[in-house]
C-alpha atoms as a PDB file:
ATOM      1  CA  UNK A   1     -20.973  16.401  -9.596  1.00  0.00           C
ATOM      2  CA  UNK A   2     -18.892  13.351  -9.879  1.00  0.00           C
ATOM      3  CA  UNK A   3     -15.919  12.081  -6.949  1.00  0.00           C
ATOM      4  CA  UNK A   4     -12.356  13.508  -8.287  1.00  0.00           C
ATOM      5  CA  UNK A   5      -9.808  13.631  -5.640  1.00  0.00           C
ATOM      6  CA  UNK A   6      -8.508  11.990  -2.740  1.00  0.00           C
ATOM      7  CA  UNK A   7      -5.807  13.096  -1.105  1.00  0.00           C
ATOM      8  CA  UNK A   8      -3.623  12.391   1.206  1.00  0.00           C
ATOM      9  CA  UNK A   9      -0.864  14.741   3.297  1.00  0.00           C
ATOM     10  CA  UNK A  10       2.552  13.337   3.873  1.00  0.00           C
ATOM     11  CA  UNK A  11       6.111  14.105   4.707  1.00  0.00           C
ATOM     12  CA  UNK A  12       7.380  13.528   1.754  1.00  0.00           C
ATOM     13  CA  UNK A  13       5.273  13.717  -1.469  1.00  0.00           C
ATOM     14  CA  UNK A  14       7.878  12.707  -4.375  1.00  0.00           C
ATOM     15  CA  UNK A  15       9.124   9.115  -1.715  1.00  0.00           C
ATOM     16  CA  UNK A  16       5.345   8.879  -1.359  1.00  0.00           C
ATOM     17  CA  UNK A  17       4.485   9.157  -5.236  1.00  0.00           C
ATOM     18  CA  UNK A  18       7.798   7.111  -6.048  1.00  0.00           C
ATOM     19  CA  UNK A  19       6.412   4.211  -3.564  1.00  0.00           C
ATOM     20  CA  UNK A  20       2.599   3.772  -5.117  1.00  0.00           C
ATOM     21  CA  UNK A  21       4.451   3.801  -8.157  1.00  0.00           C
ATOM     22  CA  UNK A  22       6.512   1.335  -7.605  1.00  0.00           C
ATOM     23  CA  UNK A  23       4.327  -1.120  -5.224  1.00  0.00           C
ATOM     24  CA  UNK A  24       0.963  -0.570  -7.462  1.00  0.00           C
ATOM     25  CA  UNK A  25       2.146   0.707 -11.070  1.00  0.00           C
ATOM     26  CA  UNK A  26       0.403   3.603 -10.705  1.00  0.00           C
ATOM     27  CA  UNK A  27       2.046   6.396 -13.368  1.00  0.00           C
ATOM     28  CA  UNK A  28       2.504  10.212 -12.507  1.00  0.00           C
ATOM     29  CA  UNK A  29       0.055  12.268 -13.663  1.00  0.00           C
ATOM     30  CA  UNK A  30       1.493  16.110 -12.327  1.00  0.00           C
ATOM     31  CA  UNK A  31       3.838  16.882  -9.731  1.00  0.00           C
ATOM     32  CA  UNK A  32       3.932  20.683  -8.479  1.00  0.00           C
ATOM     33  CA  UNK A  33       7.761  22.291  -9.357  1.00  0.00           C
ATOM     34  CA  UNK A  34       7.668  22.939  -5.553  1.00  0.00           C
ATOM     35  CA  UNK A  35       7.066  18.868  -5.706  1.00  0.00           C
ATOM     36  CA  UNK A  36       4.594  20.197  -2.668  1.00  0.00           C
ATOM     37  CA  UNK A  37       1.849  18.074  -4.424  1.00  0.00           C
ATOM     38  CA  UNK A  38       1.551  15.170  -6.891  1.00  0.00           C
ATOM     39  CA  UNK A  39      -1.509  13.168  -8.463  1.00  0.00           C
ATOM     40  CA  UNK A  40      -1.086   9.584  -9.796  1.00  0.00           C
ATOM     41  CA  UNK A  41      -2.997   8.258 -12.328  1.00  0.00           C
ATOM     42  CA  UNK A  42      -5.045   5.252 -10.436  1.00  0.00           C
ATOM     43  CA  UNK A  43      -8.656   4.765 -12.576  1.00  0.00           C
ATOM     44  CA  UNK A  44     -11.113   7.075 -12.496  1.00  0.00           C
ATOM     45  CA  UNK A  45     -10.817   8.954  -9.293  1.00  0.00           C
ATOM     46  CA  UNK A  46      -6.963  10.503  -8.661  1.00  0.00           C
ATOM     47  CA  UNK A  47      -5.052   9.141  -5.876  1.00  0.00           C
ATOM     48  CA  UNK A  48      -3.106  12.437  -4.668  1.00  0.00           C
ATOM     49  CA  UNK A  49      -0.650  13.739  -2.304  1.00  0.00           C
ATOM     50  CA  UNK A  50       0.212  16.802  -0.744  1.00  0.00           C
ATOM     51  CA  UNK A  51       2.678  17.752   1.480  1.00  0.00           C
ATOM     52  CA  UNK A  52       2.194  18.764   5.377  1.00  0.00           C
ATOM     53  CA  UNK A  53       3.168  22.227   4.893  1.00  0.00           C
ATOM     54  CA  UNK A  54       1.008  22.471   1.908  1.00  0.00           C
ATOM     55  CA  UNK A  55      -1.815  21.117   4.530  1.00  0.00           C
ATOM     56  CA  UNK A  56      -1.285  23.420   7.016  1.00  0.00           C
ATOM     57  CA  UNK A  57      -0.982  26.746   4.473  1.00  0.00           C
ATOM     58  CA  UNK A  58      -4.698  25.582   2.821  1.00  0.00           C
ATOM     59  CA  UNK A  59      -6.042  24.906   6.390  1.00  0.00           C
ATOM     60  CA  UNK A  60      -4.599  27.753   8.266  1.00  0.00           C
ATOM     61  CA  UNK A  61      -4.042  25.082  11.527  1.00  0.00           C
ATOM     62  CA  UNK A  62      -2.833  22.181  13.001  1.00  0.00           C
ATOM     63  CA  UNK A  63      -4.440  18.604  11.620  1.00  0.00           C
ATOM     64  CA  UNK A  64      -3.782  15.210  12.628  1.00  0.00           C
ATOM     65  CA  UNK A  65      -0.746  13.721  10.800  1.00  0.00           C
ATOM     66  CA  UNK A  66      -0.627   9.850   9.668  1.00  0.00           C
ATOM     67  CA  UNK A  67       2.485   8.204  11.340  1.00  0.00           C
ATOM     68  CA  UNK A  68       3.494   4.653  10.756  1.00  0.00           C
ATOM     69  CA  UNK A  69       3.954   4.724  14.796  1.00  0.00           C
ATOM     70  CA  UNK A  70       0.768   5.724  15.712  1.00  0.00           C
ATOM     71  CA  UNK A  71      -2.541   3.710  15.653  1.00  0.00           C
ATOM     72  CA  UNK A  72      -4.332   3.300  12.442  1.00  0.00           C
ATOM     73  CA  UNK A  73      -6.111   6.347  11.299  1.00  0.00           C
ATOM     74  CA  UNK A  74      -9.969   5.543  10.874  1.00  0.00           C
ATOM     75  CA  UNK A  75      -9.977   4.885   6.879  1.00  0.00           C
ATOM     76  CA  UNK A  76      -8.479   3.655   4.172  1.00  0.00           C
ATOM     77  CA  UNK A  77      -7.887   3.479   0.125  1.00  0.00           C
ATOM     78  CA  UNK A  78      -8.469   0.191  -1.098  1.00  0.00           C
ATOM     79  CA  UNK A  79      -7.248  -1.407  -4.199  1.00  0.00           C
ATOM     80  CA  UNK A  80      -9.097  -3.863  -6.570  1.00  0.00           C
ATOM     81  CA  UNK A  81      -7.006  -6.917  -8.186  1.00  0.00           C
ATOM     82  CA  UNK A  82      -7.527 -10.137  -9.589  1.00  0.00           C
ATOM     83  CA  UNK A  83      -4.119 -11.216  -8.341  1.00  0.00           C
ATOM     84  CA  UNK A  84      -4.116 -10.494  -4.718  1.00  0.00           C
ATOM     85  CA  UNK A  85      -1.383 -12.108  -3.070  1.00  0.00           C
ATOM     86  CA  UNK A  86       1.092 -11.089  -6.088  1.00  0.00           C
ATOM     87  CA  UNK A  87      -0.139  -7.573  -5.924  1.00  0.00           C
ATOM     88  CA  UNK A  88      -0.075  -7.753  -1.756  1.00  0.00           C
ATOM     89  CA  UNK A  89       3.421  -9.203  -2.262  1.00  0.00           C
ATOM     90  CA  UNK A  90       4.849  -6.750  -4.882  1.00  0.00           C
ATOM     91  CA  UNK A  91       3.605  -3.669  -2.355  1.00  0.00           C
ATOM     92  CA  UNK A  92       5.626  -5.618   0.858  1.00  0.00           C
ATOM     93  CA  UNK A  93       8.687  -5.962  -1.432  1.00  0.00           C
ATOM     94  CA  UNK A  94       8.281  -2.152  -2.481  1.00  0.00           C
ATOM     95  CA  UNK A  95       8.253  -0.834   1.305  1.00  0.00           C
ATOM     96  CA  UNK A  96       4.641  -1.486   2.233  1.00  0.00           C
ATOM     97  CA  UNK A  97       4.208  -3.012   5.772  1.00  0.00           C
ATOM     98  CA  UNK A  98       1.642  -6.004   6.302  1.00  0.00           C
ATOM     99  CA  UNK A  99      -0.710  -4.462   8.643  1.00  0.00           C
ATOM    100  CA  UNK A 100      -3.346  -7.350   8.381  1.00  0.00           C
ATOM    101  CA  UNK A 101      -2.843 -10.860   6.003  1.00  0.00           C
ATOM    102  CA  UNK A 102      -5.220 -12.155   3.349  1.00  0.00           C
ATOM    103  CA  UNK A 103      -8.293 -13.565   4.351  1.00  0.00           C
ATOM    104  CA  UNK A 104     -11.611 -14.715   2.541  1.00  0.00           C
ATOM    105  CA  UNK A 105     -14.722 -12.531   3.935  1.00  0.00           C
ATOM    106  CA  UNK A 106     -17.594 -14.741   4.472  1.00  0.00           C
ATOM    107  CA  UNK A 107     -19.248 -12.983   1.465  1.00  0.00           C
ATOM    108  CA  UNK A 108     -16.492 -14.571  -0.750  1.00  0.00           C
ATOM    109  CA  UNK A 109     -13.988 -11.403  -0.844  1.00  0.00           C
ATOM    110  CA  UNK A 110     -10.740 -11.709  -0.170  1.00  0.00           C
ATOM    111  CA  UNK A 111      -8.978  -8.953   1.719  1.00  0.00           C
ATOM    112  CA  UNK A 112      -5.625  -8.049   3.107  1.00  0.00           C
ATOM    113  CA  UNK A 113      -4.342  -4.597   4.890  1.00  0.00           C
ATOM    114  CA  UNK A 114      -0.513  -2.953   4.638  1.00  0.00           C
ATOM    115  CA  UNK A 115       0.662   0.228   5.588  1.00  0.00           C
ATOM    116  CA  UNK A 116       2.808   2.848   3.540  1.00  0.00           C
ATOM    117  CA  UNK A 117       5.855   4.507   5.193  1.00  0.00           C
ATOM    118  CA  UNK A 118       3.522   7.171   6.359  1.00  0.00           C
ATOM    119  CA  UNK A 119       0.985   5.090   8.017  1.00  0.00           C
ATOM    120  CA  UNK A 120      -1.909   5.530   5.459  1.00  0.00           C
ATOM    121  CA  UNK A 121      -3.908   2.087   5.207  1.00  0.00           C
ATOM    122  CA  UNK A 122      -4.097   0.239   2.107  1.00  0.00           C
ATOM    123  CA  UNK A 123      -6.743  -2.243   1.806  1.00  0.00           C
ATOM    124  CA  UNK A 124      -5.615  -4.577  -1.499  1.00  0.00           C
ATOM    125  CA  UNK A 125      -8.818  -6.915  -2.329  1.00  0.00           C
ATOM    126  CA  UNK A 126     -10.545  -9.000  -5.143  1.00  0.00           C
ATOM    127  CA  UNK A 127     -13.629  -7.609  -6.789  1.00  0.00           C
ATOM    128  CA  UNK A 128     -16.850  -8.495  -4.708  1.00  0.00           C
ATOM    129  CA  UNK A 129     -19.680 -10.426  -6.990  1.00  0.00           C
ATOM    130  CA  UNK A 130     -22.888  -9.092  -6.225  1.00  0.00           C
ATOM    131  CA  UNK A 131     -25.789 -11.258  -6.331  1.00  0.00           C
ATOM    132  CA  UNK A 132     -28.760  -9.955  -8.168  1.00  0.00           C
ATOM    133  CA  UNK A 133     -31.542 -10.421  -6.558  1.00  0.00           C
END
């Protein structure tokens, strides 16, 4: 078994494809015709999006919805860069909100947090060096 998918249910799944596009580089690997679904091509695992009503016709009921309004949801998708604050930039200047500044972890990381347009959390950090030990 290996990790494939992670997706993500939005609004609008062409503006949200369009965005990580634009803000990260990422390049469109499928869209649905019904553009009710859409996978970008971000490394090994695929960074996907599906729309609400797509959601709500697999699950058959109501699920919480992201919101830009509404208080952070309890995860993430973080993305790894040697060139933080030019990546963290080029997302603000592409829509992304800041939702947290840069800052060095005390393990030598350095972190930031922004928000896409529909309130999904996107951690943009440097690679951690492990220590072996």
């Amino acid at each position: 078994m290996k990790y494939g998918y992670t997706i993500f249910y939005v609004e609008d799944v062409q503006k949200t494809v369009a965005f990580y596009e634009k803000a990260f580089g990422f390049k469109i690997k499928f869209i649905t015709p019904e553009t009710d679904y859409g996978e970008l091509i971000s490394g090994e695992t695929t960074l996907s999006f599906a729309s609400h009503e797509l959601g709500k016709a697999n699950f058959g009921r109501d699920f919480q919805l992201a919101s830009i309004r509404e208080k952070a949801y309890t995860m993430e998708i973080a993305f790894v860069t040697e060139n933080i604050t030019e990546d963290f930039d080029k997302a603000i200047e592409a829509g992304a909100l800041e939702f947290k500044g840069i800052e060095e972890k005390p393990w030598g990381q350095k972190v930031g947090y922004l928000k896409d347009h529909n309130g999904i959390i996107i951690e943009i950090c440097t690679p951690i060096s492990y220590q072996e030990s």
